[in-house]
Protein backbone atom coordinates (compact mmCIF):
# COMPACT_ATOMS: atom_id res chain seq x y z
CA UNK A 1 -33.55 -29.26 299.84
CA UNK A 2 -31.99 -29.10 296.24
CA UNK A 3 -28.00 -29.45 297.92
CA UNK A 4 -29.68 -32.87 299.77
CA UNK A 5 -30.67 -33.61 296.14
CA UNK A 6 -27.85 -32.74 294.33
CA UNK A 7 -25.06 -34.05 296.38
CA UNK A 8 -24.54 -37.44 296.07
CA UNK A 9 -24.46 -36.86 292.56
CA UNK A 10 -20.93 -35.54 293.02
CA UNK A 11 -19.53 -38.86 293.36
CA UNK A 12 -19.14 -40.98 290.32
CA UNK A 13 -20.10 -44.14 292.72
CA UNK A 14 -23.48 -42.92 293.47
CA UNK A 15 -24.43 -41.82 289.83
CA UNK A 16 -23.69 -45.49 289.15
CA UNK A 17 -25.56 -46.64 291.62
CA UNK A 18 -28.80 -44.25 291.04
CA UNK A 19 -28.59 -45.03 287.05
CA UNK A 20 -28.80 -48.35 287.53
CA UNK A 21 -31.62 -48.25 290.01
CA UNK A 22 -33.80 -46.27 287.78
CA UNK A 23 -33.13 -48.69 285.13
CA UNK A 24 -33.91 -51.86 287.42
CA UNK A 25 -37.32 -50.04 289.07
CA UNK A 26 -39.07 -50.17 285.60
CA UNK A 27 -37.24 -53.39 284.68
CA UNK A 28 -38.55 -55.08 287.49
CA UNK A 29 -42.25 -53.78 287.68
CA UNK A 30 -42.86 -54.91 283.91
CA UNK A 31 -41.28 -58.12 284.34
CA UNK A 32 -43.07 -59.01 287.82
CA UNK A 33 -46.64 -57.35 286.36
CA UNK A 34 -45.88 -61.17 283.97
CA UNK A 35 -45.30 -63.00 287.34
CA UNK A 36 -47.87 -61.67 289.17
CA UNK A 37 -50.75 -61.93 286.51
CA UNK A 38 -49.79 -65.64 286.49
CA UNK A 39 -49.67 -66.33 289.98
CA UNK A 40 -45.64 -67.42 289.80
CA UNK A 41 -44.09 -65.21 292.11
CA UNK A 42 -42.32 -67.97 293.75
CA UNK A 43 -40.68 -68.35 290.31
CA UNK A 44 -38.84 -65.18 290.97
CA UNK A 45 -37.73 -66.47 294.25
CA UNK A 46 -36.83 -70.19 292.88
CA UNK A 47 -34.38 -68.46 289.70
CA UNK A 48 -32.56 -66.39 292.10
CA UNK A 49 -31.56 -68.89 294.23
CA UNK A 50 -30.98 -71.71 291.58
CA UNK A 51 -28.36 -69.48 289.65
CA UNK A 52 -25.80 -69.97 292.53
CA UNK A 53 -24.63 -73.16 290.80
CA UNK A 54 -24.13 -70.93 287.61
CA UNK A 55 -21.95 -68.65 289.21
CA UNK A 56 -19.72 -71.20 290.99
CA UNK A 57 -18.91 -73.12 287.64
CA UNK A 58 -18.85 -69.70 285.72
CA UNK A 59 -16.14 -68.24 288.42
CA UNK A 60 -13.90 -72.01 288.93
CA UNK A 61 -13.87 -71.31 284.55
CA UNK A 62 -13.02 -68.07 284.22
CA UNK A 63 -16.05 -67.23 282.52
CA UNK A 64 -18.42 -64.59 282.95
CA UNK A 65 -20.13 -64.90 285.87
CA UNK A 66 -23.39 -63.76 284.68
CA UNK A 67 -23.46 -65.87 281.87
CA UNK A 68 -23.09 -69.04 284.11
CA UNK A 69 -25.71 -67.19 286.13
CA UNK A 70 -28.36 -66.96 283.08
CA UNK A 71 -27.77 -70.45 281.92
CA UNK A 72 -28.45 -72.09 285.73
CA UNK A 73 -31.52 -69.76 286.33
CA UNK A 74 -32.86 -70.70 282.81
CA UNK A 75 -32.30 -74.51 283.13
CA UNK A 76 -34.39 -74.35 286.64
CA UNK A 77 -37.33 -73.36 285.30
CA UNK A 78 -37.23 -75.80 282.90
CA UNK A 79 -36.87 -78.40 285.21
CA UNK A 80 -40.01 -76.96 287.05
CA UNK A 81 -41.92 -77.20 284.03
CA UNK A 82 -40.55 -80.87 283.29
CA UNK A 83 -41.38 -82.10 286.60
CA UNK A 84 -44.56 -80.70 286.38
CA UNK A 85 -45.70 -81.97 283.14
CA UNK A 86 -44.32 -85.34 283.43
CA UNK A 87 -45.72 -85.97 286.91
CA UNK A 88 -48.71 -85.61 289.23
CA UNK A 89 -46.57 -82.59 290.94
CA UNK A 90 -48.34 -79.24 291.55
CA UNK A 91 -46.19 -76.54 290.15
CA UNK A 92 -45.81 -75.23 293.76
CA UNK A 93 -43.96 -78.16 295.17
CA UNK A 94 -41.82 -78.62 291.84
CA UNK A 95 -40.51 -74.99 292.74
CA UNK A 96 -39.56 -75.71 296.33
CA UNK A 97 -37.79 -78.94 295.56
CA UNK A 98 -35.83 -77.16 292.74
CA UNK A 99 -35.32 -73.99 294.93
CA UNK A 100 -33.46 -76.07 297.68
CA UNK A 101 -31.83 -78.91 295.23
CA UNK A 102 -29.92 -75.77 293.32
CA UNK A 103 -28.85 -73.60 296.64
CA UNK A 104 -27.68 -76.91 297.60
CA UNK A 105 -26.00 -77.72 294.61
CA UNK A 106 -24.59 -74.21 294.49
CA UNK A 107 -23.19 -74.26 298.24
CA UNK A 108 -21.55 -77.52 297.72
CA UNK A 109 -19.63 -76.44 294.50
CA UNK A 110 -18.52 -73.83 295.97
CA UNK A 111 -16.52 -75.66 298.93
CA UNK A 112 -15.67 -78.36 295.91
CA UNK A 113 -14.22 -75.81 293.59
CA UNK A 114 -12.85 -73.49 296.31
CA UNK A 115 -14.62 -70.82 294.76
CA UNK A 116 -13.94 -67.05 296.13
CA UNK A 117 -17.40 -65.98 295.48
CA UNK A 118 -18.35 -63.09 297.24
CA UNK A 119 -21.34 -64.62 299.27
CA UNK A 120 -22.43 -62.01 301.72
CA UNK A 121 -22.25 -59.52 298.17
CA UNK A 122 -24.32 -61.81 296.22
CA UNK A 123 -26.92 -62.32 299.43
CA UNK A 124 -27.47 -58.98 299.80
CA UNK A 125 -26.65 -56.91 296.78
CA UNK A 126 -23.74 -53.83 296.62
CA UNK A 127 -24.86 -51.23 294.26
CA UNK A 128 -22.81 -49.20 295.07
CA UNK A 129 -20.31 -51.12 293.75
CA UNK A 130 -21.32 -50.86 290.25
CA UNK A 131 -19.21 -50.04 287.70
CA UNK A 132 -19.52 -48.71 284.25
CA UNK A 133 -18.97 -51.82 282.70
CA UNK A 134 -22.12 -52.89 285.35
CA UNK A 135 -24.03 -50.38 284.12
CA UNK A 136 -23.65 -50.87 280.49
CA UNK A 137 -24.63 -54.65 281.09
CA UNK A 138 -27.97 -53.49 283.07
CA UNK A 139 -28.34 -50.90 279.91
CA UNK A 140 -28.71 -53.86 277.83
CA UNK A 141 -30.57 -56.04 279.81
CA UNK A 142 -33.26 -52.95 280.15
CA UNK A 143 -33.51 -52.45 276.52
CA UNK A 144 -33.65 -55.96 275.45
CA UNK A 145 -36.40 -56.99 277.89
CA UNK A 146 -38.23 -53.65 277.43
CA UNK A 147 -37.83 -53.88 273.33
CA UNK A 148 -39.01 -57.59 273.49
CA UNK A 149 -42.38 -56.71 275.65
CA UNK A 150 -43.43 -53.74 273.42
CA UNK A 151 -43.27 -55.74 269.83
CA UNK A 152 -44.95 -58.70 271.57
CA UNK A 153 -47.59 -57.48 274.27
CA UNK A 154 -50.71 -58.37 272.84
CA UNK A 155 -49.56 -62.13 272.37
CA UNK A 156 -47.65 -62.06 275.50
CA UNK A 157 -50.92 -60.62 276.72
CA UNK A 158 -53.33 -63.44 275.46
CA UNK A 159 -50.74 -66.17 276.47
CA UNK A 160 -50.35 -64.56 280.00
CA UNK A 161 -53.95 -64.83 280.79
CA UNK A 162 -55.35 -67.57 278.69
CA UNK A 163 -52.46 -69.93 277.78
CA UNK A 164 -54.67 -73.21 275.83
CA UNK A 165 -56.62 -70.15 273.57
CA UNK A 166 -53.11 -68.91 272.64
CA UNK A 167 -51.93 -72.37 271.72
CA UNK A 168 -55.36 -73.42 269.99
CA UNK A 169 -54.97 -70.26 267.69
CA UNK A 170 -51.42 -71.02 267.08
CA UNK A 171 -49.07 -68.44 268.94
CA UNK A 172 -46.09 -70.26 269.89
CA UNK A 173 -46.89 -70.57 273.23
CA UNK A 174 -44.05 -72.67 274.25
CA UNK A 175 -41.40 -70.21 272.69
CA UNK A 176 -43.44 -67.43 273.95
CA UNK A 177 -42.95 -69.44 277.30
CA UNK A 178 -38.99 -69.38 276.87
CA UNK A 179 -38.86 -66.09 276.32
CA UNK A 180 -40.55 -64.94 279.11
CA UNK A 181 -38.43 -67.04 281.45
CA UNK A 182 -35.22 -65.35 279.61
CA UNK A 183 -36.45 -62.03 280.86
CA UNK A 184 -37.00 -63.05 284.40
CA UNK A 185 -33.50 -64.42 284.71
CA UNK A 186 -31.84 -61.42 283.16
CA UNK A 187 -33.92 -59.24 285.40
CA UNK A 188 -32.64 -61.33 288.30
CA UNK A 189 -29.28 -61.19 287.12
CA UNK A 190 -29.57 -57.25 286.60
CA UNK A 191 -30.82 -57.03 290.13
CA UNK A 192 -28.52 -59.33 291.98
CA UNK A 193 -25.82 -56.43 292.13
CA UNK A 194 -28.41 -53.81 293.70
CA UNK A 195 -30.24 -55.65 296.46
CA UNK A 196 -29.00 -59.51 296.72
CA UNK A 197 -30.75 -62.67 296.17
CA UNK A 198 -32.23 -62.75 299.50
CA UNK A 199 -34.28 -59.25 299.07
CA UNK A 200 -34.35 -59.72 294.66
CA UNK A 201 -37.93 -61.18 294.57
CA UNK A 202 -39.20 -57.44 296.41
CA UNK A 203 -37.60 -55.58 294.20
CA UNK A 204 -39.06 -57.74 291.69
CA UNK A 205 -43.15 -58.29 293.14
CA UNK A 206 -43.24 -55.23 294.81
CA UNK A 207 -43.62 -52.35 292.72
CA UNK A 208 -45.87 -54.28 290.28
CA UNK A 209 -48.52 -55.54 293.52
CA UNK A 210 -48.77 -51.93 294.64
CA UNK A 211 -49.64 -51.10 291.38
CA UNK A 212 -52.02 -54.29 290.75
CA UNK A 213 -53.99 -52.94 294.16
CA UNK A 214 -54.32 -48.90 292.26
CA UNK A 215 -55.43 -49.91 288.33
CA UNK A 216 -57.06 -52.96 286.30
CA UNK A 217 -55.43 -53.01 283.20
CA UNK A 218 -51.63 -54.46 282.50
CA UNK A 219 -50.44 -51.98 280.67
CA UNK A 220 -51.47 -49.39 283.55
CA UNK A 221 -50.26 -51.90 285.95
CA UNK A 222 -46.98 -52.00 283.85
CA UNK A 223 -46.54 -48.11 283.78
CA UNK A 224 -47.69 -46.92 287.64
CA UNK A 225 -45.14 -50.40 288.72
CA UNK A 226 -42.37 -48.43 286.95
CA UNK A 227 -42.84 -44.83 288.88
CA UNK A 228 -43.43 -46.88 292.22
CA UNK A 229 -40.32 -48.90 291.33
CA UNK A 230 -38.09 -45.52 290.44
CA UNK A 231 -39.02 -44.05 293.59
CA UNK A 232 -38.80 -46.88 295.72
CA UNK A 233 -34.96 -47.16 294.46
CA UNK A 234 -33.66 -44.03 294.03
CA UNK A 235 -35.63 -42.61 297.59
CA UNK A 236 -33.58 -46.43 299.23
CA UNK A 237 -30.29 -44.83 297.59
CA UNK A 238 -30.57 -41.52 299.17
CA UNK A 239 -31.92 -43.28 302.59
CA UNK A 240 -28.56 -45.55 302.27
CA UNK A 241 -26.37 -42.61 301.63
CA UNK A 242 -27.45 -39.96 304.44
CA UNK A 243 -27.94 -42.62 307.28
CA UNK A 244 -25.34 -44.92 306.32
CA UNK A 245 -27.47 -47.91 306.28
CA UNK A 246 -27.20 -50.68 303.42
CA UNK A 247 -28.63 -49.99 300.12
CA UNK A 248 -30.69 -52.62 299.14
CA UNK A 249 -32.47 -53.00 302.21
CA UNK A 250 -33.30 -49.37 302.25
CA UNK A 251 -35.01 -49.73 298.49
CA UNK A 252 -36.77 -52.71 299.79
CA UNK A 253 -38.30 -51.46 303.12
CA UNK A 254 -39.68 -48.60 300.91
CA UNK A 255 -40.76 -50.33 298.59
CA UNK A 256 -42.54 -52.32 301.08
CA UNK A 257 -43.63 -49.42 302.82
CA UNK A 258 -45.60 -48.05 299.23
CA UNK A 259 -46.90 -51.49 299.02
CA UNK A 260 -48.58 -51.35 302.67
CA UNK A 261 -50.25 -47.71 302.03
CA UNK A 262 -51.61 -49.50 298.80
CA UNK A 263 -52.84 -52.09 301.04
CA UNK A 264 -54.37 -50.26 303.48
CA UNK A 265 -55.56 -47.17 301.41
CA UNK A 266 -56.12 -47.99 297.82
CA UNK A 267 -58.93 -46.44 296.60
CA UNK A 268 -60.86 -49.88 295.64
CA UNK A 269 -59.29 -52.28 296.91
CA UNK A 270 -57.81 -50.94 300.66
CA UNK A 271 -58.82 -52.72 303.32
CA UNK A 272 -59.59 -49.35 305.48
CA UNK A 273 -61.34 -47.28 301.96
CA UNK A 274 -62.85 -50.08 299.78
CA UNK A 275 -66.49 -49.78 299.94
CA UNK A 276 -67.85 -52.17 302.58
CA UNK A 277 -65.30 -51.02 304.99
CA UNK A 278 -66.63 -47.50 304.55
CA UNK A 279 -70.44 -48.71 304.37
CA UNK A 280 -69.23 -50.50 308.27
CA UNK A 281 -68.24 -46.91 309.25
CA UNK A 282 -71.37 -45.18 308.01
CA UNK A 283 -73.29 -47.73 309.85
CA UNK A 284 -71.23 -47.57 313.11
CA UNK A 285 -71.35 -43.69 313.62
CA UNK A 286 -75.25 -44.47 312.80
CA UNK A 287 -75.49 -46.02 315.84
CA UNK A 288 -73.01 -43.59 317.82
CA UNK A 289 -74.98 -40.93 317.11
CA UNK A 290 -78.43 -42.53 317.72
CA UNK A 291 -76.55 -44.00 321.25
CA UNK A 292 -75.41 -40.44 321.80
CA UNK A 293 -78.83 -38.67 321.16
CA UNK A 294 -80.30 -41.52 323.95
């Protein structure tokens, strides 16, 4: 059992890759715990899409393709919030127009500029491409975002849940509100490489809903997403590396899979243990046994 542990380790590829998973399983579960406590998952769904525009420019320039990324993903969500304020248009419908405009946008440049982006790379992720450099920049990300939620929590806290009280005692809501979408973009960005824009928003929802079904509070929520989100990614690396099977899919599906026993068997809220499912039971073996003693 410790050699099936132990052995992947031996390539400097795979300690990359595992590193940088770790990092991105706590990354993600305290940045989507913020998403999911305010209803926006879409959001994480609409950024990772709309930085394809960022990437094409970034690339045709030379420039850093995750900068380009960052600065696309950033200006998206500020058109949502435009559009939304400026017009009768629900925030949900602002997000799917802006989701489609921007992969639209992106897919054109990149026939216009000839870009050699890597599509089927940035679809669906290659961790195990990362490279030291890749891992640094995740590093950063982690401690930055991480740094940035622990000074601020309890007024990220108030604004997440009650958004006009935070204004009318005068938190700077609307800086507060920049900030936040800052971290969700550079936890796209930092996930992008591991599982691909099409599977990003499971990696970032998932570990933080299967925690949101086990505790109450978002700090809890926060700390149990992290250990799901660890052991969702590094049990998807080993999965990819014994059956050969792509890497980001694997940490997805079990990530999923954590999710579904949450689901099904959370200790409040499962649909087969929460308490009128198991007052059902009671009643229907009740009447099994009074059948039976007929």
């Amino acid at each position: 059992m410790l050699n099936l542990l132990l052995e992947p380790l031996q390539f400097e590829f795979m300690r990359n890759a595992l590193f940088t998973s770790i990092m991105l399983g706590v990354l993600c579960a305290v940045v989507g715990s913020y998403l999911i406590v305010q209803r926006m998952g879409l959001l994480g769904d609409v950024i990772a899409h709309a930085v394809l525009p960022g990437l094409a420019i970034a690339f045709f320039f030379g420039v850093d393709i995750f900068i380009g990324a960052f600065i696309s993903g950033t200006i998206s969500t500020l058109i949502i919030a435009w559009i939304e304020t400026q017009s009768r248009v629900k925030v949900d419908v602002a997000m799917a127009m802006v989701f489609s405009g921007f992969l639209a946008l992106g897919i054109m440049l990149i026939t216009i500029l000839k870009s050699q982006i890597d599509l089927h790379s940035f679809l669906f992720g290659d961790i195990l491409g990362v490279t030291t450099s890749d891992v640094v920049r995740t590093l950063i990300i982690t401690v930055i975002v991480l740094l940035g939620v622990k000074l601020f929590y309890k007024e990220l806290l108030f604004y997440t849940f009650d958004a006009l009280a935070a204004q009318a005692i005068g938190l700077p809501v609307n800086l507060m509100q920049i900030g936040l979408i800052s971290a969700i973009t550079l936890t796209i960005i930092a996930s992008m490489q591991a599982v691909g824009v099409v599977l990003v928003v499971s990696l970032l929802i998932g570990p933080a809903i299967t925690a949101y079904l086990l505790v109450k509070e978002l700090h809890q929520m926060m700390f149990l997403g992290a250990i799901i989100g660890v052991i969702g990614s590094v049990s998807g690396m080993y999965i990819s590396y014994y059956l050969n099977v792509p890497s980001g899919a694997a940490i997805v599906l079990v990530i999923s899979g954590l999710f579904l026993l949450a689901l099904l068997l959370s200790p409040t809220q499962g649909i087969l243990t929460r308490p009128e499912m198991a007052h059902q039971r009671a009643r229907l073996i009740q009447q099994l046994t009074s059948a039976k003693k007929k």
